[in-house]
PDB file of N, CA and C in Angstrom:
ATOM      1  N   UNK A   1     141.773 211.576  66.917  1.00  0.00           N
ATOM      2  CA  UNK A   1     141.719 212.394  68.120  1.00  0.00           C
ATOM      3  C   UNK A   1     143.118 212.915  68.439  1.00  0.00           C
ATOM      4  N   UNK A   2     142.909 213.569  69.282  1.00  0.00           N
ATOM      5  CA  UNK A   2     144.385 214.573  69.152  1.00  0.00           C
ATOM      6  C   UNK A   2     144.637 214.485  70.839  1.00  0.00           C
ATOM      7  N   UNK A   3     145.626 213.890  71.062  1.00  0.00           N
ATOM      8  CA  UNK A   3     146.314 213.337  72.914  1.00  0.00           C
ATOM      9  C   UNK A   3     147.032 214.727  73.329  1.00  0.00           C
ATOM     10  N   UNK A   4     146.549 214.644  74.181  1.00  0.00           N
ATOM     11  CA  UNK A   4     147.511 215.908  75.083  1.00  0.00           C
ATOM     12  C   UNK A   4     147.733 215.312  76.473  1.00  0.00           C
ATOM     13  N   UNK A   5     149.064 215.670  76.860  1.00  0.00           N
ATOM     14  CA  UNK A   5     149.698 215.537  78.214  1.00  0.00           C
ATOM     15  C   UNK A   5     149.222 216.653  79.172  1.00  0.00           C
ATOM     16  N   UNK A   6     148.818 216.581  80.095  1.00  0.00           N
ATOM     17  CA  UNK A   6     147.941 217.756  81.186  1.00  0.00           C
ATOM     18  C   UNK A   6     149.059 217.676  82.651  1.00  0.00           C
ATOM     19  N   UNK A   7     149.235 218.804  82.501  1.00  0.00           N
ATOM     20  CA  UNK A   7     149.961 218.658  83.953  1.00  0.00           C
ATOM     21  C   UNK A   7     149.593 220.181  84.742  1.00  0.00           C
ATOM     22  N   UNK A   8     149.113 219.788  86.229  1.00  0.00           N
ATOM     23  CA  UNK A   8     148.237 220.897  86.643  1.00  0.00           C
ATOM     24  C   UNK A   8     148.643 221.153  88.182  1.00  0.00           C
ATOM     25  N   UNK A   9     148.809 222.177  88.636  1.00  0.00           N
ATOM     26  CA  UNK A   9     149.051 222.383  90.131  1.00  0.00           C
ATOM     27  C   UNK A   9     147.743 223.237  90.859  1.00  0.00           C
ATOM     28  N   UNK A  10     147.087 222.452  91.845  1.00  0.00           N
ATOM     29  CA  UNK A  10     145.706 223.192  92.851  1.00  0.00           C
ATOM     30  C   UNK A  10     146.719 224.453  92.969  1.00  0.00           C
ATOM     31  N   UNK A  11     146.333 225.773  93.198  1.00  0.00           N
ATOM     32  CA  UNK A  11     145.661 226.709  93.853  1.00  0.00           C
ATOM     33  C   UNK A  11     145.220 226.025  95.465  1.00  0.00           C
ATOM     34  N   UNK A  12     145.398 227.534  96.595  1.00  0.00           N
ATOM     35  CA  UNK A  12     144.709 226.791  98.050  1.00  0.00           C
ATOM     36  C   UNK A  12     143.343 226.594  97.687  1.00  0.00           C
ATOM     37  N   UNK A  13     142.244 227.570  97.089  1.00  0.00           N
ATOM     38  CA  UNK A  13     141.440 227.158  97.040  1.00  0.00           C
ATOM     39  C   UNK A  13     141.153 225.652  95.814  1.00  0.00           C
ATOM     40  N   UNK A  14     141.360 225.226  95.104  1.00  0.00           N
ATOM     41  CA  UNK A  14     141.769 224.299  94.361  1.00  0.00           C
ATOM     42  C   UNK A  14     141.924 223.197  95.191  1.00  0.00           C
ATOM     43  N   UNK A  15     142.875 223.022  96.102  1.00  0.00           N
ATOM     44  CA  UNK A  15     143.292 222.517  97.090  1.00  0.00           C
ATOM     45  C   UNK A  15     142.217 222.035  98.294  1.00  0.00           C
ATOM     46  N   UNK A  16     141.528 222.926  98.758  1.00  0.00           N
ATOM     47  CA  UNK A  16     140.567 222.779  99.589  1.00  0.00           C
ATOM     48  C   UNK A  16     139.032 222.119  98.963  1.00  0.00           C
ATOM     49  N   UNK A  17     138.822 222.156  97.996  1.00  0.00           N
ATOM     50  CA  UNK A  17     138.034 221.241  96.979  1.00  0.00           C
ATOM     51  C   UNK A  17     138.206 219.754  96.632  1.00  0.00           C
ATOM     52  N   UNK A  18     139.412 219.601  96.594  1.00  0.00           N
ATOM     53  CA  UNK A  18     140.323 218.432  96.752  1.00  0.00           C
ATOM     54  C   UNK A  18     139.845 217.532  97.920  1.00  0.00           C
ATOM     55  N   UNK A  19     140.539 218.706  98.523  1.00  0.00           N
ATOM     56  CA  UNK A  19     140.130 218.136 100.189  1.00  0.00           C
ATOM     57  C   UNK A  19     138.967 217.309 100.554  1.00  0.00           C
ATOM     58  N   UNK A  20     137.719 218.348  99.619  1.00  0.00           N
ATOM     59  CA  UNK A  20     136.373 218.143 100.159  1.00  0.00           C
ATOM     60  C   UNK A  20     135.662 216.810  99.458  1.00  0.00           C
ATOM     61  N   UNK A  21     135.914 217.147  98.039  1.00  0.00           N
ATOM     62  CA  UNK A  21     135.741 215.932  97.139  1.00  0.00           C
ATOM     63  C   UNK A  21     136.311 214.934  96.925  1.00  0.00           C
ATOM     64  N   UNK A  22     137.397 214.735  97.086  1.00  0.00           N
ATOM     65  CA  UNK A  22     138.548 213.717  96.952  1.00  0.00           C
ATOM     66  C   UNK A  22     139.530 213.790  95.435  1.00  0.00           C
ATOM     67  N   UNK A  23     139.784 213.000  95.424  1.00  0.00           N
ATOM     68  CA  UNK A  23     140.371 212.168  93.510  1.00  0.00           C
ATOM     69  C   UNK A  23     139.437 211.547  93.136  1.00  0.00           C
ATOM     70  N   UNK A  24     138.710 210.625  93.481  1.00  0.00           N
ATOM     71  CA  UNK A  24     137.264 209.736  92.744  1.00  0.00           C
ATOM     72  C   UNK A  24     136.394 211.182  92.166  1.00  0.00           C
ATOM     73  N   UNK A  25     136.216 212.080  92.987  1.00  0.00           N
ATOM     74  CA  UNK A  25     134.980 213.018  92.489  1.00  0.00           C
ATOM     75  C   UNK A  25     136.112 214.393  92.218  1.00  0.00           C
ATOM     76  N   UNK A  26     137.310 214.522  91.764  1.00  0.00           N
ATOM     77  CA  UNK A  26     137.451 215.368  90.684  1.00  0.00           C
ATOM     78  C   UNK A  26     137.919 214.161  89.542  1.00  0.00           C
ATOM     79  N   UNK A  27     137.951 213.287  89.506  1.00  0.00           N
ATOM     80  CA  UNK A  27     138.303 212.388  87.802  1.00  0.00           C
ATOM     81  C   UNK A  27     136.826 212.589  87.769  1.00  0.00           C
ATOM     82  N   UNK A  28     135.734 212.394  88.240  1.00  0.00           N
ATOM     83  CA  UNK A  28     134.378 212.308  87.538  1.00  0.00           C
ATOM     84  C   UNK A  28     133.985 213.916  86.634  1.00  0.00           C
ATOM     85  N   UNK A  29     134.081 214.442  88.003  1.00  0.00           N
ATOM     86  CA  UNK A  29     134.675 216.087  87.266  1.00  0.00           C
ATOM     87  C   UNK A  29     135.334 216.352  85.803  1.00  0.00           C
ATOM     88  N   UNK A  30     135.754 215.528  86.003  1.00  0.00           N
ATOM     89  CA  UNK A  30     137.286 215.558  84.723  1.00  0.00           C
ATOM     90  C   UNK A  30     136.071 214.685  83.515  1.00  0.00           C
ATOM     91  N   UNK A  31     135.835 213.814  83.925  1.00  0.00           N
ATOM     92  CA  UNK A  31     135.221 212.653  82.696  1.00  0.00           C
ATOM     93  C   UNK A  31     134.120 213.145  82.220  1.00  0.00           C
ATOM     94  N   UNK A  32     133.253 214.279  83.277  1.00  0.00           N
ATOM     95  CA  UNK A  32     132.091 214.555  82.871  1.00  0.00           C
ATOM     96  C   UNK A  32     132.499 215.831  81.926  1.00  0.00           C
ATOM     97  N   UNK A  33     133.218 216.480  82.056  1.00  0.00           N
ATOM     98  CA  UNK A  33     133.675 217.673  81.065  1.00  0.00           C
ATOM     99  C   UNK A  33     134.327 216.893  79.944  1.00  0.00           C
ATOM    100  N   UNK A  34     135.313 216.594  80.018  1.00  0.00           N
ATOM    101  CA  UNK A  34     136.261 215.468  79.235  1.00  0.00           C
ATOM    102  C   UNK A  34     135.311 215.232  77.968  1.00  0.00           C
ATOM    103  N   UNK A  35     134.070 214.463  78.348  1.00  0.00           N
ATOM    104  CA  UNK A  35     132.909 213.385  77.432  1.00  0.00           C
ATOM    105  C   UNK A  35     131.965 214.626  76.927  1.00  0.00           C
ATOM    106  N   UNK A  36     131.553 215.499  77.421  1.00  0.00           N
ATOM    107  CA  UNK A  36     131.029 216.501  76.707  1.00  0.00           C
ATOM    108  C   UNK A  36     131.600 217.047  76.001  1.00  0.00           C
ATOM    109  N   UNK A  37     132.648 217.045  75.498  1.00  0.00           N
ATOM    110  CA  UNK A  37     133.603 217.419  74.408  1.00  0.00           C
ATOM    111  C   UNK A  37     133.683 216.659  73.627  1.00  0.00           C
ATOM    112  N   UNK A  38     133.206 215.198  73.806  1.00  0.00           N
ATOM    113  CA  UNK A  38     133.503 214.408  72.751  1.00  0.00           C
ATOM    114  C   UNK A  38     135.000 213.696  72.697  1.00  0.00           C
ATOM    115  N   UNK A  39     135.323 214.068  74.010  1.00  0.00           N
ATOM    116  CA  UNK A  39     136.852 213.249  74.451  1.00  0.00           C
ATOM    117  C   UNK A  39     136.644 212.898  75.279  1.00  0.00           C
ATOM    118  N   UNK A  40     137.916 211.670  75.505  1.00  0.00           N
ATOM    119  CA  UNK A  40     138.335 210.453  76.840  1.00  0.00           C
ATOM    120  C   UNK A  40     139.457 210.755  77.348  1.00  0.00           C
ATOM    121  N   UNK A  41     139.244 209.588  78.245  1.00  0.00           N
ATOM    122  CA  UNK A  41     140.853 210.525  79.318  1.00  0.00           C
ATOM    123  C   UNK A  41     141.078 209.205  79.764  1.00  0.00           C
ATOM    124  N   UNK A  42     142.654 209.265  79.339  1.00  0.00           N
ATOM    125  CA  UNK A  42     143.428 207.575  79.274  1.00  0.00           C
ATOM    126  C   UNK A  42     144.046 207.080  80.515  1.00  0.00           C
ATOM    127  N   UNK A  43     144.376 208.707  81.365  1.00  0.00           N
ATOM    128  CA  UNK A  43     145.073 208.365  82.563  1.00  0.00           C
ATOM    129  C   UNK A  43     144.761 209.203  83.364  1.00  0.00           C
ATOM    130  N   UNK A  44     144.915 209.729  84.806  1.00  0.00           N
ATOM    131  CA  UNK A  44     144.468 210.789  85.935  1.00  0.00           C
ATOM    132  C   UNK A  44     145.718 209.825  86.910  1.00  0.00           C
ATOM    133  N   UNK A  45     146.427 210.753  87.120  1.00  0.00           N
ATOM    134  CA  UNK A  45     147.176 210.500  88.398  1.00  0.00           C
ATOM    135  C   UNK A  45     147.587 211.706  89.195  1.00  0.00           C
ATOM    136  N   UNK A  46     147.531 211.473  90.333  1.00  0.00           N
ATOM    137  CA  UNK A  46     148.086 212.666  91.623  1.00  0.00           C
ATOM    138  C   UNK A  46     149.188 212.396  91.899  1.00  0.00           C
ATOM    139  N   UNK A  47     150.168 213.278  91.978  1.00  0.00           N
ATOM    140  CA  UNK A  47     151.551 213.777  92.592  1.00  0.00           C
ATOM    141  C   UNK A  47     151.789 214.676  93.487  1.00  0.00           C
ATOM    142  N   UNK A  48     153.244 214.608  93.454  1.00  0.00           N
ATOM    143  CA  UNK A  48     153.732 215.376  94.463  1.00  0.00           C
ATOM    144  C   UNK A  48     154.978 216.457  93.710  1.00  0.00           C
ATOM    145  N   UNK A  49     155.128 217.513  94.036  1.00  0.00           N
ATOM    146  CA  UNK A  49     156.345 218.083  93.350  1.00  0.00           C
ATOM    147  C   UNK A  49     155.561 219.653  93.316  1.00  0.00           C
ATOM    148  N   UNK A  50     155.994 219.784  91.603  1.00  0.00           N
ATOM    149  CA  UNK A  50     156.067 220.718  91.300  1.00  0.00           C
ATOM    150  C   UNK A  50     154.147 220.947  90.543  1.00  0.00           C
ATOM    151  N   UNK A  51     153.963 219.267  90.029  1.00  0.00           N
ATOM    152  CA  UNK A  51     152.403 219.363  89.655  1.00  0.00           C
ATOM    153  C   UNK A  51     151.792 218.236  90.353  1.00  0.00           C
ATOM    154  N   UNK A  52     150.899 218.924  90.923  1.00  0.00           N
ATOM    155  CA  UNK A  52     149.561 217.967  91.384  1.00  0.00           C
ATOM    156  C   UNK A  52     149.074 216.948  91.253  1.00  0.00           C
ATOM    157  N   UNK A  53     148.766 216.892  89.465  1.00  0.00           N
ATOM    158  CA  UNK A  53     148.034 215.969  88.873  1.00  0.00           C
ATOM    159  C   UNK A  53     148.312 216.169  87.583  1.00  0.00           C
ATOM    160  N   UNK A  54     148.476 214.960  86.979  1.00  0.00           N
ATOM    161  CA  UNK A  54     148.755 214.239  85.852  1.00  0.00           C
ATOM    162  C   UNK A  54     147.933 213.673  84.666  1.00  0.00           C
ATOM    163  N   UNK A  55     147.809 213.779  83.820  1.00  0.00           N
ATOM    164  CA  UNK A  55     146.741 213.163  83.385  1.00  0.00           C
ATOM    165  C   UNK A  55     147.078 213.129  81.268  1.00  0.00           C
ATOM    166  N   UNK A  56     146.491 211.965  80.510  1.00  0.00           N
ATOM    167  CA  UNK A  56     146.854 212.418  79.173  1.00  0.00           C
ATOM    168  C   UNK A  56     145.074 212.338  79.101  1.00  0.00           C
ATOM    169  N   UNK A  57     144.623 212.872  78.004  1.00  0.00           N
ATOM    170  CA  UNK A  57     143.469 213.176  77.441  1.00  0.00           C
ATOM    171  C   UNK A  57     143.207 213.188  75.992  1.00  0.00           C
ATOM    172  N   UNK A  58     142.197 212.602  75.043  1.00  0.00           N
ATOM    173  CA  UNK A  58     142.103 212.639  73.319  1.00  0.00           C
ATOM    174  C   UNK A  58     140.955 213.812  73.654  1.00  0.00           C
ATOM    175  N   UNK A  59     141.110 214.887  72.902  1.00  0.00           N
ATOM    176  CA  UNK A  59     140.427 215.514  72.579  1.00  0.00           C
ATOM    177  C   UNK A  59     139.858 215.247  70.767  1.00  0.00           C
ATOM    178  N   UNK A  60     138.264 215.654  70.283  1.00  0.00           N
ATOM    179  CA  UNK A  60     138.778 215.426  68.543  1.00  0.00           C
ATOM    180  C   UNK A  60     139.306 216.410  68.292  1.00  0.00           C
ATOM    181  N   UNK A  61     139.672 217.724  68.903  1.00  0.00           N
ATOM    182  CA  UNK A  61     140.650 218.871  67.875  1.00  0.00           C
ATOM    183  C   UNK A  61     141.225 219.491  69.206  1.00  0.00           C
ATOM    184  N   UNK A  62     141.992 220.684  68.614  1.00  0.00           N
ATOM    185  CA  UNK A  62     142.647 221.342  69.557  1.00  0.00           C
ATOM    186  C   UNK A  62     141.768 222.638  70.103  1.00  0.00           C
ATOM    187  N   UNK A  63     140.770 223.147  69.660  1.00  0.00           N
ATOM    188  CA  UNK A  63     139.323 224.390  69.608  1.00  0.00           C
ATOM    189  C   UNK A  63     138.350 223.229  71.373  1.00  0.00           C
ATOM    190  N   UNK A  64     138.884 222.222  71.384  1.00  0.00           N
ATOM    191  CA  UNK A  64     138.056 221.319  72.516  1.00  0.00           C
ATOM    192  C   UNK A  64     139.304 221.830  73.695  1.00  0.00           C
ATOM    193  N   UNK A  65     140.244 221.377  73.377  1.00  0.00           N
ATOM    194  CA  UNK A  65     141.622 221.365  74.409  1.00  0.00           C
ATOM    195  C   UNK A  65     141.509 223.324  74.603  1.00  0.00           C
ATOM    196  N   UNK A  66     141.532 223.976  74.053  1.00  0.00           N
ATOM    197  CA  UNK A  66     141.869 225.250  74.451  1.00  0.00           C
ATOM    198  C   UNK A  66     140.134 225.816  75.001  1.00  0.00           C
ATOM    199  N   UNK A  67     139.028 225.127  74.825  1.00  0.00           N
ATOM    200  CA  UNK A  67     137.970 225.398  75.579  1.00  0.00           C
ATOM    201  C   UNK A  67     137.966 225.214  76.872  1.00  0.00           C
ATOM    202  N   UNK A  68     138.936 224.165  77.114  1.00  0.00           N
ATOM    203  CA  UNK A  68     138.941 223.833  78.281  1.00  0.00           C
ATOM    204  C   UNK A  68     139.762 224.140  79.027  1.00  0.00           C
ATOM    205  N   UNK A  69     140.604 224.557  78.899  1.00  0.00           N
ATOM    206  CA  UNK A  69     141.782 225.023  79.421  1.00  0.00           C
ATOM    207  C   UNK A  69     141.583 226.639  79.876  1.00  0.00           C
ATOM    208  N   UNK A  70     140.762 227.168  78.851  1.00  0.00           N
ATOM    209  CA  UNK A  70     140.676 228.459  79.063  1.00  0.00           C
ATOM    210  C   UNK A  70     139.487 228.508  80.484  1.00  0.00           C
ATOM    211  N   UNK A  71     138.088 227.572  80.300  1.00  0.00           N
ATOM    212  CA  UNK A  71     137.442 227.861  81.381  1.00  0.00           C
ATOM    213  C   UNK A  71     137.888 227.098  82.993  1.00  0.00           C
ATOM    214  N   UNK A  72     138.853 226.209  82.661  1.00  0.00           N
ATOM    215  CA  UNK A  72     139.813 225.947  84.459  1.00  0.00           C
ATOM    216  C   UNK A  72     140.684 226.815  84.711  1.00  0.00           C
ATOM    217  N   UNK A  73     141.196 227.553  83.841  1.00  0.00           N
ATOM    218  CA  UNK A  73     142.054 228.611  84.267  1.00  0.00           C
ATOM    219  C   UNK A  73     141.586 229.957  85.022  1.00  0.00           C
ATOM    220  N   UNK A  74     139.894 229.923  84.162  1.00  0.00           N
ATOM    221  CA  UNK A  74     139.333 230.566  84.478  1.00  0.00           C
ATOM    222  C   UNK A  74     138.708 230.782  85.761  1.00  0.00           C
ATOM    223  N   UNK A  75     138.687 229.725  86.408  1.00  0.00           N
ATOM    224  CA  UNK A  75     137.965 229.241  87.746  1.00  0.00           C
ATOM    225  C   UNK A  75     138.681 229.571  88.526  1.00  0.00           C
ATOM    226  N   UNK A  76     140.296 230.133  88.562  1.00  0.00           N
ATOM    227  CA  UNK A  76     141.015 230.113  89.635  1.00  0.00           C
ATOM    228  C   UNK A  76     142.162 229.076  90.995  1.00  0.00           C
ATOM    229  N   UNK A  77     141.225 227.800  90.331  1.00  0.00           N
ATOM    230  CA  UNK A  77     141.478 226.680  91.428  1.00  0.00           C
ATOM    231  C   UNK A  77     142.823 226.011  91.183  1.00  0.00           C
ATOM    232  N   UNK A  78     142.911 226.017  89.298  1.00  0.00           N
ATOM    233  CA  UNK A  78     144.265 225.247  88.980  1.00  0.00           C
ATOM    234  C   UNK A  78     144.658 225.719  88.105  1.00  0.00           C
ATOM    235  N   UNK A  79     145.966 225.715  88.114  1.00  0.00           N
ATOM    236  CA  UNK A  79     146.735 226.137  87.145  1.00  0.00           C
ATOM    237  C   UNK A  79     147.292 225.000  85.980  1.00  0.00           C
ATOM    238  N   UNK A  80     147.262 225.071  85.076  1.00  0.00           N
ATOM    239  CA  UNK A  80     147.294 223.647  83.858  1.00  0.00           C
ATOM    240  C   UNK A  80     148.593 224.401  82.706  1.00  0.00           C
ATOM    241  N   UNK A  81     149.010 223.245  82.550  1.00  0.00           N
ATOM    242  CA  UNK A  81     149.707 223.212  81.036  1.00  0.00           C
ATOM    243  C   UNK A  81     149.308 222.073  80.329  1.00  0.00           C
ATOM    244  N   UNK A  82     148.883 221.999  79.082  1.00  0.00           N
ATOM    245  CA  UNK A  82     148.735 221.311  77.894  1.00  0.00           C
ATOM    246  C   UNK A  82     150.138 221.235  77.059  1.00  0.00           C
ATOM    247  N   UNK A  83     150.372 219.702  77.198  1.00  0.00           N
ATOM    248  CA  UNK A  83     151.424 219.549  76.027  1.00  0.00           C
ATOM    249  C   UNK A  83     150.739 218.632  75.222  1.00  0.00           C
ATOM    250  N   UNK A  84     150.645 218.692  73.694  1.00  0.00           N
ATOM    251  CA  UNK A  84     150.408 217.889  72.064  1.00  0.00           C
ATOM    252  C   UNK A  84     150.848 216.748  72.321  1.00  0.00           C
ATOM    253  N   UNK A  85     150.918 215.680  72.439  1.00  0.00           N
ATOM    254  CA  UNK A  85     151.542 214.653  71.995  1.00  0.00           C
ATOM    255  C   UNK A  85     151.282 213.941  70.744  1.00  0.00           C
ATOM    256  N   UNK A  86     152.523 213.483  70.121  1.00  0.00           N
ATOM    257  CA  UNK A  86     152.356 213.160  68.772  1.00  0.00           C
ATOM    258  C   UNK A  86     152.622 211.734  68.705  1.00  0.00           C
ATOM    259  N   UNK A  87     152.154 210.592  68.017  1.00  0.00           N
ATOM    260  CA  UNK A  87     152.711 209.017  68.208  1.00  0.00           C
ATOM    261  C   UNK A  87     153.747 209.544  67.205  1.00  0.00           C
ATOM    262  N   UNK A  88     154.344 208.220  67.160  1.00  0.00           N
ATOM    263  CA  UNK A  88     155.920 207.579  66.412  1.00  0.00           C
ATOM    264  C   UNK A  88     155.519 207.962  64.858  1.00  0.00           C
ATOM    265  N   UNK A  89     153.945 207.054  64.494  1.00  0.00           N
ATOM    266  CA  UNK A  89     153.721 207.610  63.210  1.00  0.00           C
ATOM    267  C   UNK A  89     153.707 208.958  62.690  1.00  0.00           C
ATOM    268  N   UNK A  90     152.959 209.672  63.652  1.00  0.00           N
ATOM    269  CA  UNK A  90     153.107 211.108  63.485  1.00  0.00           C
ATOM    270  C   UNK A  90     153.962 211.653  63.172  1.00  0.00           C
ATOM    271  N   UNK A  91     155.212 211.387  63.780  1.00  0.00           N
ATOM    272  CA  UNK A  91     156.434 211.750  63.510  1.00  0.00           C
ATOM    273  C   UNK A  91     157.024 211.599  62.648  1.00  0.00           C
ATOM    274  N   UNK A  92     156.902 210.322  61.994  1.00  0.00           N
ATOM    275  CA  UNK A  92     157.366 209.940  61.053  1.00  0.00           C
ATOM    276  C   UNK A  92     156.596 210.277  59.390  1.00  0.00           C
ATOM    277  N   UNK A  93     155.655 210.371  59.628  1.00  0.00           N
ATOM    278  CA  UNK A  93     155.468 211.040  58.910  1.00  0.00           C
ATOM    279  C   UNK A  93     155.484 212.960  58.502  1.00  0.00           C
ATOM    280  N   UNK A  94     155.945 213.574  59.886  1.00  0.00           N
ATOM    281  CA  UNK A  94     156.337 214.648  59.416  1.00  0.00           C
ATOM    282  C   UNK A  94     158.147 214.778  59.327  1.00  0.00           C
ATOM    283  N   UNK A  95     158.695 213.488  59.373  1.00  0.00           N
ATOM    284  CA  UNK A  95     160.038 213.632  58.919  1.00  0.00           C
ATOM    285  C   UNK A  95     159.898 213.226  57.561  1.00  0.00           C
ATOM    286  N   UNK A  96     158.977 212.746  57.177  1.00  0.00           N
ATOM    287  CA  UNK A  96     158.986 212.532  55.426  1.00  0.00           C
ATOM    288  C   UNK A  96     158.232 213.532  54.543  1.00  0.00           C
ATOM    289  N   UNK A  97     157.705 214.657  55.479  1.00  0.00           N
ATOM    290  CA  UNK A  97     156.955 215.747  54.924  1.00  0.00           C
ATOM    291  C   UNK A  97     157.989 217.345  54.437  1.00  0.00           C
ATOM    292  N   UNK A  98     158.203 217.312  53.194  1.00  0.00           N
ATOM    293  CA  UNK A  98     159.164 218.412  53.066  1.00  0.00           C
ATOM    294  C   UNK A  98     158.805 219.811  52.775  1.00  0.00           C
ATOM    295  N   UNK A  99     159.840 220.167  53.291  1.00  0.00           N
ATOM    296  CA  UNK A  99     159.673 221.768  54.357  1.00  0.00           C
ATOM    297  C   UNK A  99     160.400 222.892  52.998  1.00  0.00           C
ATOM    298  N   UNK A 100     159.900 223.744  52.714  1.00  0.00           N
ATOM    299  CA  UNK A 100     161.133 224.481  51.560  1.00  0.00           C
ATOM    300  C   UNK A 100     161.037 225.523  53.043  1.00  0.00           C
ATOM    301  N   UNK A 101     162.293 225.171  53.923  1.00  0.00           N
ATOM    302  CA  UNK A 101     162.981 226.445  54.663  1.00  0.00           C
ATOM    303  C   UNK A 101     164.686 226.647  54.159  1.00  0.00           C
ATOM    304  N   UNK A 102     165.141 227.976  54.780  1.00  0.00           N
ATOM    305  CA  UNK A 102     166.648 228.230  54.316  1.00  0.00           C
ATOM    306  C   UNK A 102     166.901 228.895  55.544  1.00  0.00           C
ATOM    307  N   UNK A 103     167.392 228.138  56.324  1.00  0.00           N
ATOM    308  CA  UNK A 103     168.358 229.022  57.366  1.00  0.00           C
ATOM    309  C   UNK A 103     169.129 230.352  57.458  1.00  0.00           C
ATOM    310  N   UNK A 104     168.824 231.320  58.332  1.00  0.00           N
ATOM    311  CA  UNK A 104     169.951 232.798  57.973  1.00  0.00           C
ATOM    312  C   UNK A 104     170.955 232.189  57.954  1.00  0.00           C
ATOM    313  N   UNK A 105     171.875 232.912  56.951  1.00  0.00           N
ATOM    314  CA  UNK A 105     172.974 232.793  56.719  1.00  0.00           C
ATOM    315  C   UNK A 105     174.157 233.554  57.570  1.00  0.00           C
ATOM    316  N   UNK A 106     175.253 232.734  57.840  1.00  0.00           N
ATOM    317  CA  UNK A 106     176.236 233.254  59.087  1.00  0.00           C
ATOM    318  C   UNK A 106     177.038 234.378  58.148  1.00  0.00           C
TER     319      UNK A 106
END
């Protein structure tokens, strides 16, 4: 499954939904879309700042993550960014994966 970091700011109307439903009934929101995709959601937290709400999510591909993203954006209420997250292995194995690049030359 493929983890993404979600970080999202309400919209007033967004906001006023909030209001009405709480956090218990938008994470259900969240779990019931989330699980029809065939993904889980590891964390949901509310803030303060610059984003709202917090949250990491396994999607199985990235065609699930950009379905979804495209129809909340679509709604108006919140505004979202998706960041990839990769584990340690991941990483490590694309530092042992070789690249034929050549830098422009100065």
């Amino acid at each position: 499954m493929a983890k993404y970091l979600i970080q999202a700011s309400y919209t007033t109307e967004g906001a006023k939904g909030l209001l009405k439903e709480g956090g218990t009934g938008r994470r259900r929101a969240m779990e019931d879309v989330v699980a029809g995709l065939g993904g889980t959601i590891e964390a949901v937290y509310f803030a303060f700042g610059e984003y709202d709400l917090v949250s990491i999510i396994d999607f199985p591909d990235a065609t699930s993550m950009a379905a979804v993203s495209l129809r909340v954006k679509a709604s108006g209420a919140i505004d979202t960014r998706a960041t990839p997250l990769l584990t340690v292995e991941e990483i490590d194995e694309a530092a042992r994966t070789e690249v034929a690049f050549r830098p422009p030359k100065a």
